[in-house]
Protein backbone atom coordinates (compact mmCIF):
# COMPACT_ATOMS: atom_id res chain seq x y z
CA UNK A 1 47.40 -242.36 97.99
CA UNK A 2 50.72 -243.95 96.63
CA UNK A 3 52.53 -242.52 93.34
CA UNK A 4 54.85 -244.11 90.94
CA UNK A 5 56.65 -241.27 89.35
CA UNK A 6 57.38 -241.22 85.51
CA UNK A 7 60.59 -240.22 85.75
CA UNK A 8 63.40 -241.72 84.11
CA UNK A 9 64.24 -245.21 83.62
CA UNK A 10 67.06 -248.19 84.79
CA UNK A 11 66.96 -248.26 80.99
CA UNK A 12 68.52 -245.15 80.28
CA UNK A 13 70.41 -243.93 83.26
CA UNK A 14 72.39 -242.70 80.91
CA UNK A 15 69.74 -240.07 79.22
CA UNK A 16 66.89 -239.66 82.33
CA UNK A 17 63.93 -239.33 80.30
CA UNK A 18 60.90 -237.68 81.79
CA UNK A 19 57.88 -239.44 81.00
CA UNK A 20 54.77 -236.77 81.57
CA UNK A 21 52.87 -239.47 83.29
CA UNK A 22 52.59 -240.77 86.94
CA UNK A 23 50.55 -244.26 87.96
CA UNK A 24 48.20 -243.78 91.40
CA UNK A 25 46.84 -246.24 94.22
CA UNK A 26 44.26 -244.61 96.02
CA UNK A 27 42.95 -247.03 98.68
CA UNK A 28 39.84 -246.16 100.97
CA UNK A 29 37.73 -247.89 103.85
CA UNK A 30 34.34 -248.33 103.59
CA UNK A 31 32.27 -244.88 104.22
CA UNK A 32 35.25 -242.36 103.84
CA UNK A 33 35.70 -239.54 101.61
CA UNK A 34 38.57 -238.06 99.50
CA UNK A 35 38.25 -234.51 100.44
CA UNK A 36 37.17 -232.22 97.80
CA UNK A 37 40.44 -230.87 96.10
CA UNK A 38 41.50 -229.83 92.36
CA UNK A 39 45.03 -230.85 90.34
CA UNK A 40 47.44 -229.69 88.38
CA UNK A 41 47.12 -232.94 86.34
CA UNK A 42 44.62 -235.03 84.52
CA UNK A 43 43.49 -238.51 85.71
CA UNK A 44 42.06 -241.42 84.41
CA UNK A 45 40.67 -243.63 86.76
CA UNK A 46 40.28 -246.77 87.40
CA UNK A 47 38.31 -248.97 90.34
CA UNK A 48 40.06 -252.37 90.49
CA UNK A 49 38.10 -253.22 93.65
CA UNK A 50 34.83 -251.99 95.42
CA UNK A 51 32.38 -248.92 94.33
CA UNK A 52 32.85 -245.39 94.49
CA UNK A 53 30.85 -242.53 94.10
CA UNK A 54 33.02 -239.33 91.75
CA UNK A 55 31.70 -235.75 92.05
CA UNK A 56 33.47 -233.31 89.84
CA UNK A 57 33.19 -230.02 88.10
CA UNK A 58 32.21 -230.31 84.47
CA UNK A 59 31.37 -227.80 82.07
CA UNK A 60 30.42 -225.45 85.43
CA UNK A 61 28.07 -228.36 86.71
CA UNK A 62 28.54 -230.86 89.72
CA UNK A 63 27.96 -234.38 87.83
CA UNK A 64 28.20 -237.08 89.88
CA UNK A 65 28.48 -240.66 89.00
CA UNK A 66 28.89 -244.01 90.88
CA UNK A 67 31.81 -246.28 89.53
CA UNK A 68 31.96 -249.67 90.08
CA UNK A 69 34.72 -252.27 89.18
CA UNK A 70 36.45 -251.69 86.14
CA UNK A 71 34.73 -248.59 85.44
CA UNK A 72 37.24 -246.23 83.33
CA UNK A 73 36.94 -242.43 84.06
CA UNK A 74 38.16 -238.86 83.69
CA UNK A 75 38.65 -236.15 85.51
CA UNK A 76 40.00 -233.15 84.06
CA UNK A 77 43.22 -231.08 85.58
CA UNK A 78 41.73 -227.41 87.08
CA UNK A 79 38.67 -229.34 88.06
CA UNK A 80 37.69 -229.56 91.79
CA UNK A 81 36.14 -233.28 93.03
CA UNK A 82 35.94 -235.58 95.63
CA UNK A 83 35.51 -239.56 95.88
CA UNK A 84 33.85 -241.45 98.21
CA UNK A 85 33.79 -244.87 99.22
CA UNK A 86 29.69 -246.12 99.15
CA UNK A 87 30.50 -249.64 100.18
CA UNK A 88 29.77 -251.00 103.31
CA UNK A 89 32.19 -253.35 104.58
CA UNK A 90 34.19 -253.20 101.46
CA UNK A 91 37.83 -251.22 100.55
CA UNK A 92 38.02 -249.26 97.47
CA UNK A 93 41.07 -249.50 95.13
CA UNK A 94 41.36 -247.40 92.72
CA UNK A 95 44.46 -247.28 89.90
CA UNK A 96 44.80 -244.02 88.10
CA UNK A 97 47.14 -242.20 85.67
CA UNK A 98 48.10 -239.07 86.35
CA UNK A 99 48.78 -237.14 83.30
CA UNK A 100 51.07 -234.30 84.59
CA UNK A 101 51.93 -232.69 80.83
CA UNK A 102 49.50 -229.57 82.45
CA UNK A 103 51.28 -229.26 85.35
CA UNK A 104 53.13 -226.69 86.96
CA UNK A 105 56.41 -228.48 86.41
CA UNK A 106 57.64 -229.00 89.39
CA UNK A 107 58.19 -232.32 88.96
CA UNK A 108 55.46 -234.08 90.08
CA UNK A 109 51.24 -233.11 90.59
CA UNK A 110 50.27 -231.08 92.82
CA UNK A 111 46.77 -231.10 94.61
CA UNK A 112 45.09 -227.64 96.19
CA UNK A 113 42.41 -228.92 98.35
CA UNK A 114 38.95 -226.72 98.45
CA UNK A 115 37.77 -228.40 101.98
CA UNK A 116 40.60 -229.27 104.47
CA UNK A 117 41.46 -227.37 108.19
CA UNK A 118 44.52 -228.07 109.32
CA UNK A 119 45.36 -231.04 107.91
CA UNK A 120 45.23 -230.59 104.76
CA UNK A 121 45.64 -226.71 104.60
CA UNK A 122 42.51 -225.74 102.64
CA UNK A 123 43.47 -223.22 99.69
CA UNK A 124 41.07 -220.84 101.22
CA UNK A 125 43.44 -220.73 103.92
CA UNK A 126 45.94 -218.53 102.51
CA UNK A 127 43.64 -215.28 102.25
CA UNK A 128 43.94 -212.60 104.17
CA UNK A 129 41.36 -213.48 107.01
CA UNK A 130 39.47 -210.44 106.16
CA UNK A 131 39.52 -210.74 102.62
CA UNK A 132 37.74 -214.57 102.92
CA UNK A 133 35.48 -213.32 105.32
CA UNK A 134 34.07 -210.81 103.02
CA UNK A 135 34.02 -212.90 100.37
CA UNK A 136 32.13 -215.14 102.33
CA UNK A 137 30.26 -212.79 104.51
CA UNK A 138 30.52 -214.39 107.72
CA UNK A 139 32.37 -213.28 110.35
CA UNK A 140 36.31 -213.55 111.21
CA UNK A 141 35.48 -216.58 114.07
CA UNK A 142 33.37 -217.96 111.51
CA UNK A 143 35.39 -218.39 109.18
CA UNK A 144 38.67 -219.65 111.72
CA UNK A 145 36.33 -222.18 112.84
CA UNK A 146 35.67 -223.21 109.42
CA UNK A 147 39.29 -223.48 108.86
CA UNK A 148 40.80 -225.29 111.53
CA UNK A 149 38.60 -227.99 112.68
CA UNK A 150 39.75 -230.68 109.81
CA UNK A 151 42.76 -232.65 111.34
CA UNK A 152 42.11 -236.11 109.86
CA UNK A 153 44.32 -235.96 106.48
CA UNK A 154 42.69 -235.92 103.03
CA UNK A 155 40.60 -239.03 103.43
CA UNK A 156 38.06 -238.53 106.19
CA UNK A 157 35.55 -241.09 107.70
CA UNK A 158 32.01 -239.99 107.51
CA UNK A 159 30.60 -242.20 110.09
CA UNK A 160 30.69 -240.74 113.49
CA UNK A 161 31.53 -244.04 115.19
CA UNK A 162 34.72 -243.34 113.59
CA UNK A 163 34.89 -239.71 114.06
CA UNK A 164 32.29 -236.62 115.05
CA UNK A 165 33.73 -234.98 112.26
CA UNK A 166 32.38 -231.79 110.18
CA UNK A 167 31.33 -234.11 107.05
CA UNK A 168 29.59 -236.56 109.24
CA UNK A 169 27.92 -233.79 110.99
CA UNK A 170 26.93 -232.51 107.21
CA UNK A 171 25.61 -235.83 106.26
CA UNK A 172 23.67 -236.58 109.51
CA UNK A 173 21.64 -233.28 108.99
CA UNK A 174 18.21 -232.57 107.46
CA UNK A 175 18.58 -232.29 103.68
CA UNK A 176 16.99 -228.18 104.72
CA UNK A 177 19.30 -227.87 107.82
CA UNK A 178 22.61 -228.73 104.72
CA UNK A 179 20.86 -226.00 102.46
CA UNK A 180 20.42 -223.35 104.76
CA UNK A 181 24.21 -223.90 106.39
CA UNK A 182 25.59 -223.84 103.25
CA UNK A 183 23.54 -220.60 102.15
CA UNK A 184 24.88 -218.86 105.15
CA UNK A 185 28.94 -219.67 104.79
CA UNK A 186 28.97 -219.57 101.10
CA UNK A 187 27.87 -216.78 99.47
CA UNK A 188 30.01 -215.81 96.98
CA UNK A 189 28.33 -214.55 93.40
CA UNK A 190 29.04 -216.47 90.76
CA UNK A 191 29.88 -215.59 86.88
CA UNK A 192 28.37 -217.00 84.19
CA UNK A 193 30.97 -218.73 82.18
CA UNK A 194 31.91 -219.63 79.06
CA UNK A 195 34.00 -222.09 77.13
CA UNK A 196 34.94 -225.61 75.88
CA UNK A 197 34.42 -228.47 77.97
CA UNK A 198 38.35 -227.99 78.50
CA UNK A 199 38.18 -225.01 80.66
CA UNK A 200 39.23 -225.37 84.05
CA UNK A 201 36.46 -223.77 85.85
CA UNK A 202 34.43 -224.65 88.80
CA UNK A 203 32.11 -223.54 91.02
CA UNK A 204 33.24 -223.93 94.77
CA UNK A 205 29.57 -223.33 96.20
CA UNK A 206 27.81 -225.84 93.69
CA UNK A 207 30.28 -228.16 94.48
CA UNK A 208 29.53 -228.13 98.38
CA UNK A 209 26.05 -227.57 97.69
CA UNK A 210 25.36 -230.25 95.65
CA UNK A 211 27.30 -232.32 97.92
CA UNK A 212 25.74 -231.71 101.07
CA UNK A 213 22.55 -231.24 100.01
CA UNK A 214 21.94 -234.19 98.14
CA UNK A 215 23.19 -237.65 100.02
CA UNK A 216 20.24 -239.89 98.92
CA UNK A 217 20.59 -240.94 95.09
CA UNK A 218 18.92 -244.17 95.38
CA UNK A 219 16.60 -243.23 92.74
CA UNK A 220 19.46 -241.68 90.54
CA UNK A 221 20.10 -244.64 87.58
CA UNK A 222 23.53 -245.61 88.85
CA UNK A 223 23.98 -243.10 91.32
CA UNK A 224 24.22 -240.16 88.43
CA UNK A 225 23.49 -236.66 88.31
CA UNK A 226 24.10 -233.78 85.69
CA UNK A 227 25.66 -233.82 82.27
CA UNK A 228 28.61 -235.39 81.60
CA UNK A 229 30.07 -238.55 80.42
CA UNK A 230 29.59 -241.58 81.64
CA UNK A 231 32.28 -244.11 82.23
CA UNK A 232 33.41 -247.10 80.36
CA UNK A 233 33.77 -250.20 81.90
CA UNK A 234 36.39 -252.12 80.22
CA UNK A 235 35.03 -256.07 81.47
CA UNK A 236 32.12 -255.24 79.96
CA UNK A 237 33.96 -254.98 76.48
CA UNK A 238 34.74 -258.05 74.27
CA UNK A 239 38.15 -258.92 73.62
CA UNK A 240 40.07 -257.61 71.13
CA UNK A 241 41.96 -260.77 70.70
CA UNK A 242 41.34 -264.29 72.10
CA UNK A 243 42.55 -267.66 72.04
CA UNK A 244 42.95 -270.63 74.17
CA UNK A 245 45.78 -268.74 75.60
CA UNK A 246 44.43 -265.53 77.03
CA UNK A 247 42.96 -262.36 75.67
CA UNK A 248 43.43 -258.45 75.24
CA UNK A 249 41.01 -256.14 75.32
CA UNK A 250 42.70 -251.65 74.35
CA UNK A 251 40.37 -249.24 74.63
CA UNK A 252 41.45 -245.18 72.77
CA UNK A 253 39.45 -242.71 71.79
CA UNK A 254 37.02 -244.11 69.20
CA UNK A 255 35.95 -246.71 72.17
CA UNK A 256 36.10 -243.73 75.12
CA UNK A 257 36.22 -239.88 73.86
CA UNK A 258 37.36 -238.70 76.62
CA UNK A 259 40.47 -240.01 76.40
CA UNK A 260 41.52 -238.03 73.74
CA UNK A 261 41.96 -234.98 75.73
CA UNK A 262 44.97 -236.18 77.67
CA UNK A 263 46.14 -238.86 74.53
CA UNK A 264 46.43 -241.80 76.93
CA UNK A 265 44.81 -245.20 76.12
CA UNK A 266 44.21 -248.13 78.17
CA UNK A 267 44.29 -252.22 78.00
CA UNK A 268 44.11 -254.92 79.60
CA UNK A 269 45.58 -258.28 79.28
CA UNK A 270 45.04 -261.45 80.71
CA UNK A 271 47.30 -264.52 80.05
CA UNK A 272 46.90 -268.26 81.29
CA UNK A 273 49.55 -270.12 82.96
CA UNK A 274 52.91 -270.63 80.84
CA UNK A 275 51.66 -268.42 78.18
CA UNK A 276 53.38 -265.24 76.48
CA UNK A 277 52.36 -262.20 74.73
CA UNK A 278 54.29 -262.38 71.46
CA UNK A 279 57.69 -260.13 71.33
CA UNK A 280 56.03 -256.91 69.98
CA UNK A 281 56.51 -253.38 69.64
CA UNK A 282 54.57 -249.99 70.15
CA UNK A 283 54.89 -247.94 67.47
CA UNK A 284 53.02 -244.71 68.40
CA UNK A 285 53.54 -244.81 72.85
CA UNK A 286 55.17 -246.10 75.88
CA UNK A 287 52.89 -247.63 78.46
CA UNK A 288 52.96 -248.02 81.73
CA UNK A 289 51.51 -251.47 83.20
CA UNK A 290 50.58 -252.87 86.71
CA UNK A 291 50.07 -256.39 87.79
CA UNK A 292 46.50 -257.12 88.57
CA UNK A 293 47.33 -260.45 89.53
CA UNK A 294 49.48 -263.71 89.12
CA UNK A 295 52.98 -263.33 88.29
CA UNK A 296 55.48 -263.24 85.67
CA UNK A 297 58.53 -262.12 83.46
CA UNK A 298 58.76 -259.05 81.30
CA UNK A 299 61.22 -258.59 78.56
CA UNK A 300 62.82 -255.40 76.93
CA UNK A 301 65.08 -255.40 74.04
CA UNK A 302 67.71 -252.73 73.23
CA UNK A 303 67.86 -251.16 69.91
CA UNK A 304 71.39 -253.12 69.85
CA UNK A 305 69.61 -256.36 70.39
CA UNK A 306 70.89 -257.02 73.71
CA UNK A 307 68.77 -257.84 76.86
CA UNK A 308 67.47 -254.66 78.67
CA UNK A 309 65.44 -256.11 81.65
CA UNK A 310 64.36 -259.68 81.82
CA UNK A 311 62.33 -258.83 85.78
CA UNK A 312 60.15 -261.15 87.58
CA UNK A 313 57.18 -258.77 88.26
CA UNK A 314 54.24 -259.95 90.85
CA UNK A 315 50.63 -258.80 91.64
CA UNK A 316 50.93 -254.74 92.26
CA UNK A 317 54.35 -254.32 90.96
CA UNK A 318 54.75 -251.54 87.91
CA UNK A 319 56.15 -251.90 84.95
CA UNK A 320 57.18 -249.26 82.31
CA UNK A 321 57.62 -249.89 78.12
CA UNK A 322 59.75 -247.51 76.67
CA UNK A 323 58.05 -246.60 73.13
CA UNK A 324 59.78 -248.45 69.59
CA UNK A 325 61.36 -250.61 72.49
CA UNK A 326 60.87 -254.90 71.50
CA UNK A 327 59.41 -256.77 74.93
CA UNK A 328 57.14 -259.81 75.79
CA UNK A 329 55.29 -260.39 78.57
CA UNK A 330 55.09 -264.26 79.97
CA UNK A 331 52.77 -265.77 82.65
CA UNK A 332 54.27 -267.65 85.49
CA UNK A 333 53.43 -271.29 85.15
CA UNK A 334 51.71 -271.45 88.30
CA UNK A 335 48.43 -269.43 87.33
CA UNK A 336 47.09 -266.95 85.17
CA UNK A 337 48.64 -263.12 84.55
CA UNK A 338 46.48 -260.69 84.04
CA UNK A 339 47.77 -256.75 84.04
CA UNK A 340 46.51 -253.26 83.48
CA UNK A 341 47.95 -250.62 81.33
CA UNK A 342 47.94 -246.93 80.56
CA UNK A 343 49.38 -245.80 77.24
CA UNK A 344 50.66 -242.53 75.88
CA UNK A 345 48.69 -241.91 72.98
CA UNK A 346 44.82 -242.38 72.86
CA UNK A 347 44.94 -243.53 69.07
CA UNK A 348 44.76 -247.18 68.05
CA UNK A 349 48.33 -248.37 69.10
CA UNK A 350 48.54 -251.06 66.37
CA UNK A 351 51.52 -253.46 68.13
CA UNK A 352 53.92 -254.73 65.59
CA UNK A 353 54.22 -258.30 66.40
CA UNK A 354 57.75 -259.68 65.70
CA UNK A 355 56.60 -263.25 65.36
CA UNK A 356 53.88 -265.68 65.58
CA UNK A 357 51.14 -266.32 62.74
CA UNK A 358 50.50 -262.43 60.88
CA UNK A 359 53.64 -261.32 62.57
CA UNK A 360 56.03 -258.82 60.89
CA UNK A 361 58.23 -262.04 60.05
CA UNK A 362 55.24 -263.30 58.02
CA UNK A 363 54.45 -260.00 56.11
CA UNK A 364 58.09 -259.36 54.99
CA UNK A 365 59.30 -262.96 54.13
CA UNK A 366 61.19 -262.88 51.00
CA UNK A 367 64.40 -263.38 48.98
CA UNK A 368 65.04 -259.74 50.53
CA UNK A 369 64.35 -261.37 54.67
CA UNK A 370 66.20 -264.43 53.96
CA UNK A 371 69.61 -262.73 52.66
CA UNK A 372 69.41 -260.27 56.05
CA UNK A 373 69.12 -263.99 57.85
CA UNK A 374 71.65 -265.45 55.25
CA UNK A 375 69.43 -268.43 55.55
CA UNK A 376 67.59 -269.80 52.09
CA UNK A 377 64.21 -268.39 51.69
CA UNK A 378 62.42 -272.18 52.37
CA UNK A 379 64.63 -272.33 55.41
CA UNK A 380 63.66 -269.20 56.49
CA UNK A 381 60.20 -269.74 56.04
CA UNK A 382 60.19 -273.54 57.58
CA UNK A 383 61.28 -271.47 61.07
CA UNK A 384 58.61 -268.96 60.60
CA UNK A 385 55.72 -271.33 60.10
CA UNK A 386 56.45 -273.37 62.91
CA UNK A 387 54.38 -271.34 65.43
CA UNK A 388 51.02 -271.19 63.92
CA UNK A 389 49.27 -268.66 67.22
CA UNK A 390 49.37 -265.20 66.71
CA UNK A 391 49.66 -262.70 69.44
CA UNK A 392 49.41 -264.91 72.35
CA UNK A 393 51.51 -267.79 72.47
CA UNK A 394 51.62 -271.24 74.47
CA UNK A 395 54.68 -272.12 76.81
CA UNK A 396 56.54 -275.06 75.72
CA UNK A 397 54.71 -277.80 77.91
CA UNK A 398 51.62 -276.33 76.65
CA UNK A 399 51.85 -276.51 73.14
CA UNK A 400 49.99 -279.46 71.16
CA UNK A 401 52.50 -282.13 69.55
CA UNK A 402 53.91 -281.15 66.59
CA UNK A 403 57.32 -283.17 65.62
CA UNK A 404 57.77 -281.46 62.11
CA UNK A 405 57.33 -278.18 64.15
CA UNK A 406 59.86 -278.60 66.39
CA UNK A 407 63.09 -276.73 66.04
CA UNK A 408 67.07 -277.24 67.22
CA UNK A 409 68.09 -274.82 69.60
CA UNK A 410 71.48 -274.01 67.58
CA UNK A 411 69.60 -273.51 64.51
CA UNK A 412 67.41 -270.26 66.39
CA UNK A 413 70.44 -269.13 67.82
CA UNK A 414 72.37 -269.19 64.36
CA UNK A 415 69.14 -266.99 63.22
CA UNK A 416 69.63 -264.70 65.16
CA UNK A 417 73.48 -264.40 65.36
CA UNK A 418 73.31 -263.81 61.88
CA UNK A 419 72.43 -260.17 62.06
CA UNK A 420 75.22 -259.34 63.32
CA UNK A 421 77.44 -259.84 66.71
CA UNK A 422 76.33 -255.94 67.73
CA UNK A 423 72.70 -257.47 67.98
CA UNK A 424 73.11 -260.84 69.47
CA UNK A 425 70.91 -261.40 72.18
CA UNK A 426 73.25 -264.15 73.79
CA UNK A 427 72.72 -268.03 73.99
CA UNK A 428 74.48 -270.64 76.61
């Protein structure tokens, strides 16, 4: 698993912000597990490739559920999970956010893995011998043995051609054989809780139960078990927006509930060759976005109107959108750009676009616009009109005909020196 950390920006080296969210690449081979474990921090996740079956905690209940791609999901910080890879044959990448505004502040997330040996150090690990024993009731060698046979790292192989691993001698057993093993190590009385779905609370012996005693879920309706919610797959959605030029599709908390409980929203965008998301700002989050694939160019605008970043980005790089901050995104001319984003509020965003048809320059045209332009108001309104697509805009060479359209590169440039030489963007 690979992080990008939130912290800070080349925008403000200045003023380090720290930005309570972290982006995640989890990538696993066919028939390997992600070791059961709890955070610190929230996720969202998100399979870009392959299928993956998700066992959590939830409301003191293993529910299990098997993603496939572009299935959106939760899982909530306190609560212990695991992830494994169902495919055969087939790599599993998964992109999640890591919302770390729970955490324990020590800069980053922290995991405490449940199962583990000696790589990774299981939490139960740190007990006093005795004390885990008890708890337990096995013996002292049972419980070292327990302990110290996982060496692997926290992605295991559960095939034994691989590995005669612990979980692949769990999964090889009799479904009885897993029942009465796991009756005979775990025995630890558990509490009946309650609470909001919120509480972070799980059970460590339904979790290892549940998993090892129940490895055949063919006749489960998409691989799911217990209550809980489902996920959201975000191709199956219609776009938000379309045109001949791409589309968008954001999904927040009306669209997926559980997103409200860590205010993060998601989109995704998809844009064909040459063609640009409109400058446009976010009035209500930052975001976070990562290339899916293609390649191209992604602006950022100072308050001062100067350039901030104008960086080439390609498939996998990450990108970060300060919030109020103007930017574009535009496609490479060699093939479509699609990219995936997470952003910091779960509401409806609402993007202010700056230009193009129903743009901010449309709404506010008046005697009032035209004097801040010190152009005449037809003037000013003969520039605006001339790019009739909204949102998502054509590239140059893509863009039908239109003489009585076109515009004089001096004549943009005066626009915008006009506001003032603290906010000219800069011309050759």
């Amino acid at each position: 698993m690979r992080v990008v950390r939130g912290l800070g920006s080349r925008l403000m080296m200045k003023n380090p912000v720290h930005i309570p969210m972290h982006i995640g690449f989890i990538t696993m081979e066919p028939r390997s597990l992600f070791i059961p474990q709890y955070l610190d921090s929230s996720l969202i996740l998100f399979i870009r490739r392959g299928e993956a079956r998700v066992g959590h905690i939830y409301k003191d209940e293993l529910v299990e559920r098997t993603l496939r791609m572009g299935d959106i999901y939760r899982i909530a910080a306190g609560y212990a999970f695991y992830l494994v890879n169902t495919a055969e044959g087939q790599r599993l990448h998964i992109i999640c956010s890591i919302d770390t505004s729970h955490s324990l502040g020590w800069n980053t997330f922290q995991s405490f893995f449940i199962a583990g040996g000696i790589y990774p150090t299981s939490v139960l690990s740190g007990f006093d011998s005795l004390t885990m024993s008890t708890a337990l009731n096995v013996s002292e060698g049972e419980l070292q043995d327990m302990l110290t046979r996982q060496r692997q790292g926290p992605i295991v192989f559960l095939s034994d051609t691989h590995s005669p691993s612990v979980w692949s001698k769990f999964l090889h057993m009799e479904q009885h054989q897993k029942l009465a093993h796991m009756k005979r190590i775990v025995h630890v009385k558990e509490k009946d809780i309650e609470g909001d779905e919120e509480q972070p609370t799980w059970s460590f012996r339904k979790l290892l139960v549940s998993f090892f005693g129940r490895t055949d879920r063919r006749g489960d309706k998409r691989g799911k078990t217990g209550k809980g919610p489902d996920a959201c797959n975000i191709y199956d959605r219609n776009p938000d927006f379309k045109n001949d030029y791409g589309w968008s599709i954001a999904l927040d908390e009306d669209d997926y509930p559980p997103l409200k409980h860590d205010d993060i929203g998601v989109y995704l965008v998809n844009l064909t060759a040459g063609s640009m998301m409109a400058p446009h700002i976010n009035p209500r989050a930052a975001e976070y976005g990562i290339v899916l694939r293609g390649a191209g160019a992604i602006q950022i605008v100072y308050p001062n109107g100067s350039l901030a970043m104008n960086a080439k980005v390609n498939e996998g790089d990450v990108f970060w959108i300060p919030q109020y901050f103007p930017f574009c995104q535009i496609a490479s001319r060699t093939g479509p750009f699609e990219f995936l984003g997470f952003t910091t509020s779960a509401r409806n965003n609402r993007p202010q676009f700056l230009v193009g048809a129903g743009s901010l320059l449309h709404k506010m045209i008046g005697p009032e616009f035209a004097a801040a332009f010190g152009l005449s108001e037809d003037r000013l309104r003969e520039i605006i009109d001339a790019q009739r697509e909204s949102k998502i805009l054509p590239s140059a060479t893509v863009a039908p005909p239109d003489e009585a359209g076109k515009l004089d590169k001096l004549e943009m440039a005066e626009v915008v020196r006009s506001i003032g030489n603290d906010m000219v963007i800069g011309f050759d």
